[in-house]
C-alpha atoms as a PDB file:
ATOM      1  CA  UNK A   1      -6.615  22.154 -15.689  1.00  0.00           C
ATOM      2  CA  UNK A   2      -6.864  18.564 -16.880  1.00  0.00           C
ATOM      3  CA  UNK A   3     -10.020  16.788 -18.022  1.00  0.00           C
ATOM      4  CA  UNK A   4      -9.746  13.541 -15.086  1.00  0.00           C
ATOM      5  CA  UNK A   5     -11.725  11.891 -17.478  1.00  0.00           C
ATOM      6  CA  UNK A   6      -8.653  11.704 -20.312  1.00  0.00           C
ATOM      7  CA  UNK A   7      -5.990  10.791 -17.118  1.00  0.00           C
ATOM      8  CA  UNK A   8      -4.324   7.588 -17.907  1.00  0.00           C
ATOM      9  CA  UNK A   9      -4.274   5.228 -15.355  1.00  0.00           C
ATOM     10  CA  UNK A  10      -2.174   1.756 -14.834  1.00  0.00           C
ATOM     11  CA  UNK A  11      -2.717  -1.165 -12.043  1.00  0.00           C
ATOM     12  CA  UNK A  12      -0.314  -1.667  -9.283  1.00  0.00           C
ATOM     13  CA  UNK A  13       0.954  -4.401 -11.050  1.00  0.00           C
ATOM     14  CA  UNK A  14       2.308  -2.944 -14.058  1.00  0.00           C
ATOM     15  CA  UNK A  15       3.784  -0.400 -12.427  1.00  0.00           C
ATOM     16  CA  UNK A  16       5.731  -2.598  -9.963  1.00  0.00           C
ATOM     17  CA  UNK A  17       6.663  -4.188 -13.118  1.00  0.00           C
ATOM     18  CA  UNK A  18       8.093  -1.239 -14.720  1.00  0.00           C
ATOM     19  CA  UNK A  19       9.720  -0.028 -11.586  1.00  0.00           C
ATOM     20  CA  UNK A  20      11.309  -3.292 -11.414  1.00  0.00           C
ATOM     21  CA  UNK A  21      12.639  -3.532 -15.223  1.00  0.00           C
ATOM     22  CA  UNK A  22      13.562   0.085 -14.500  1.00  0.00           C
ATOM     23  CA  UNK A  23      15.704  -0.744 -11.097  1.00  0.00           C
ATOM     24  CA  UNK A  24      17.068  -3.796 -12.880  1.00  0.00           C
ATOM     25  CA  UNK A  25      18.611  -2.229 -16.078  1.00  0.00           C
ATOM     26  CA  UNK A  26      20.112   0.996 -13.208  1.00  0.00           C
ATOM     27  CA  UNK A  27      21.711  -2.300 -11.562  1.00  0.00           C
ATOM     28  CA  UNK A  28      19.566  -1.551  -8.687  1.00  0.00           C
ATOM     29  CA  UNK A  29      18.202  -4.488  -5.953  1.00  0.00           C
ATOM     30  CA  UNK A  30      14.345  -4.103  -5.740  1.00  0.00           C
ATOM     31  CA  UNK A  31      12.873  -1.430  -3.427  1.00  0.00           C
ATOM     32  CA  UNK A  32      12.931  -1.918   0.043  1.00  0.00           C
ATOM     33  CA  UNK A  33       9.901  -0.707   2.510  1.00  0.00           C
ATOM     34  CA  UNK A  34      10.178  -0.272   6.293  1.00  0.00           C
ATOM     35  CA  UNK A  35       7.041  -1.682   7.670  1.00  0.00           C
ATOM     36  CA  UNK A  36       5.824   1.799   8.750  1.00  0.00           C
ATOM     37  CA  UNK A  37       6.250   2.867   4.962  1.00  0.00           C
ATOM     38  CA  UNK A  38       4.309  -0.458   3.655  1.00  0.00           C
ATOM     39  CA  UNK A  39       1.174   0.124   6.161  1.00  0.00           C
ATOM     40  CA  UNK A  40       1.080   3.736   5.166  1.00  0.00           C
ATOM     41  CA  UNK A  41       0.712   2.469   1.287  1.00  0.00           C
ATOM     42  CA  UNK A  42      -1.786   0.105   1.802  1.00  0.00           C
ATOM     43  CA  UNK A  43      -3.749   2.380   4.775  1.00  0.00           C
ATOM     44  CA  UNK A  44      -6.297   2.952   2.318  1.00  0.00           C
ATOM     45  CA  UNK A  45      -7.343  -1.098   1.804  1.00  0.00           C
ATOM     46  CA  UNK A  46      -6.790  -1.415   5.446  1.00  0.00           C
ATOM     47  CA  UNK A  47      -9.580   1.339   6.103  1.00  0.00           C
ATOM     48  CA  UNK A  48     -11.933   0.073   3.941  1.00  0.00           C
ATOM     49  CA  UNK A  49     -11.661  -3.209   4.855  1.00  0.00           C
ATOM     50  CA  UNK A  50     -12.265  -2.192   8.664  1.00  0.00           C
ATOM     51  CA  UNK A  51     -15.162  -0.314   7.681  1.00  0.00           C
ATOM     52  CA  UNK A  52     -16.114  -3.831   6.184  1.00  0.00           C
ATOM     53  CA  UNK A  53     -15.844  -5.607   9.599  1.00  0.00           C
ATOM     54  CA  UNK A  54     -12.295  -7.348   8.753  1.00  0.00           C
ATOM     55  CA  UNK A  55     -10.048  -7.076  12.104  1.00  0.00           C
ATOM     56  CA  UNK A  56      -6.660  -6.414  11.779  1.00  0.00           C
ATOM     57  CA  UNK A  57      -5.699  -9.732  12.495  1.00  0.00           C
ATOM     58  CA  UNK A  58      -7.165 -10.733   9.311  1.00  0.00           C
ATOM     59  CA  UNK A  59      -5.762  -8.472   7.380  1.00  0.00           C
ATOM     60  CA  UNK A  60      -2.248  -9.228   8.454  1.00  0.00           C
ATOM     61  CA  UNK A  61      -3.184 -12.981   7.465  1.00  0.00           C
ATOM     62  CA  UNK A  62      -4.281 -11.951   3.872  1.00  0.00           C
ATOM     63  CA  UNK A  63      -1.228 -10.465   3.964  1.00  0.00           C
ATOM     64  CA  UNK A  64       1.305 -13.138   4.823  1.00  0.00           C
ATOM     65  CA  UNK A  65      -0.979 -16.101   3.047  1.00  0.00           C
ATOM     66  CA  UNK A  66      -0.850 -14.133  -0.411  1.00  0.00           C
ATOM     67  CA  UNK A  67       3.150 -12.604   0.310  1.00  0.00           C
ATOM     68  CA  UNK A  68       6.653 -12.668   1.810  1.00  0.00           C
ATOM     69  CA  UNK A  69       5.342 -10.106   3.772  1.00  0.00           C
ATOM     70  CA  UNK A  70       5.625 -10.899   7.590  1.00  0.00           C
ATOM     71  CA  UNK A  71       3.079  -8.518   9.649  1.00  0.00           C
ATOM     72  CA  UNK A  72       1.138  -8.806  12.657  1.00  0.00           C
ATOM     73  CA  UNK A  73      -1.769  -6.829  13.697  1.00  0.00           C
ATOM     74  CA  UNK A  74      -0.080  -4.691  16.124  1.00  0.00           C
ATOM     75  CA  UNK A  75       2.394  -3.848  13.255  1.00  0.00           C
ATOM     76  CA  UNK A  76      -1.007  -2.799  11.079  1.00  0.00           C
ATOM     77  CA  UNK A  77      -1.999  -0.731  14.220  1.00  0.00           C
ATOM     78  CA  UNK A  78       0.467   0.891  15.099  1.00  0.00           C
ATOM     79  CA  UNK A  79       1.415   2.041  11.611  1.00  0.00           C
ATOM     80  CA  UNK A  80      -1.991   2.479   9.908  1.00  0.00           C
ATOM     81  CA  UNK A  81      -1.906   6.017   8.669  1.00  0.00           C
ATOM     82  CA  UNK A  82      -5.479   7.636   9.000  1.00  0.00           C
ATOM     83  CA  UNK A  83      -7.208   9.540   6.192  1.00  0.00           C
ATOM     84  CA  UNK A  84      -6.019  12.821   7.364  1.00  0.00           C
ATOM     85  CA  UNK A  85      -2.552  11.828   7.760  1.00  0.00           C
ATOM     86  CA  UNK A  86      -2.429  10.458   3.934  1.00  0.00           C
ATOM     87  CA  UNK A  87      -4.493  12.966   2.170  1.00  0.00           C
ATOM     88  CA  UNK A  88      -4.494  15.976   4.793  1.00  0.00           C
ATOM     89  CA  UNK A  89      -7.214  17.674   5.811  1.00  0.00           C
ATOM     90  CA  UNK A  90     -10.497  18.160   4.012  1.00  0.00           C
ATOM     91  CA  UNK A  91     -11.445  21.655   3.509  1.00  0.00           C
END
């Protein structure tokens, strides 16, 4: 089993990098996320940020002040995928 302790880890950022060098020498257009796909990614900053007293409609304004990214906050709650439904259940 591996020691966690020696696992290698990399920010979002340089990974989206080297995705992106990666898609771009395959003569691929950048990744593309349906909506429902993009909440589910980020489901983990929305939770904690609701447990922080943010409302959704903040969030989605982070979102669109800091990106491209158009959403609203019935886009964020309809789509928000709850801790069961992106890790599974505890045992």
């Amino acid at each position: 089993m591996p020691d966690p302790s020696n696992t290698k880890t990399y920010p979002v950022a340089e990974a989206v990098r080297a995705q992106a060098a990666l898609r771009d020498l395959a003569g691929l257009g950048p990744e593309m996320f349906p909506v429902q796909a993009f909440i589910g990614m980020i489901s983990d900053e929305i939770e904690t940020l609701r447990s922080q007293g943010h409302t959704d409609e903040e969030i989605a304004r982070t979102i669109q002040s800091h990106s491209d990214i158009s959403l609203t906050a019935k886009d964020i709650a309809e789509n928000y995928a709850s801790p069961e439904q992106r890790h599974g259940p505890h045992s």
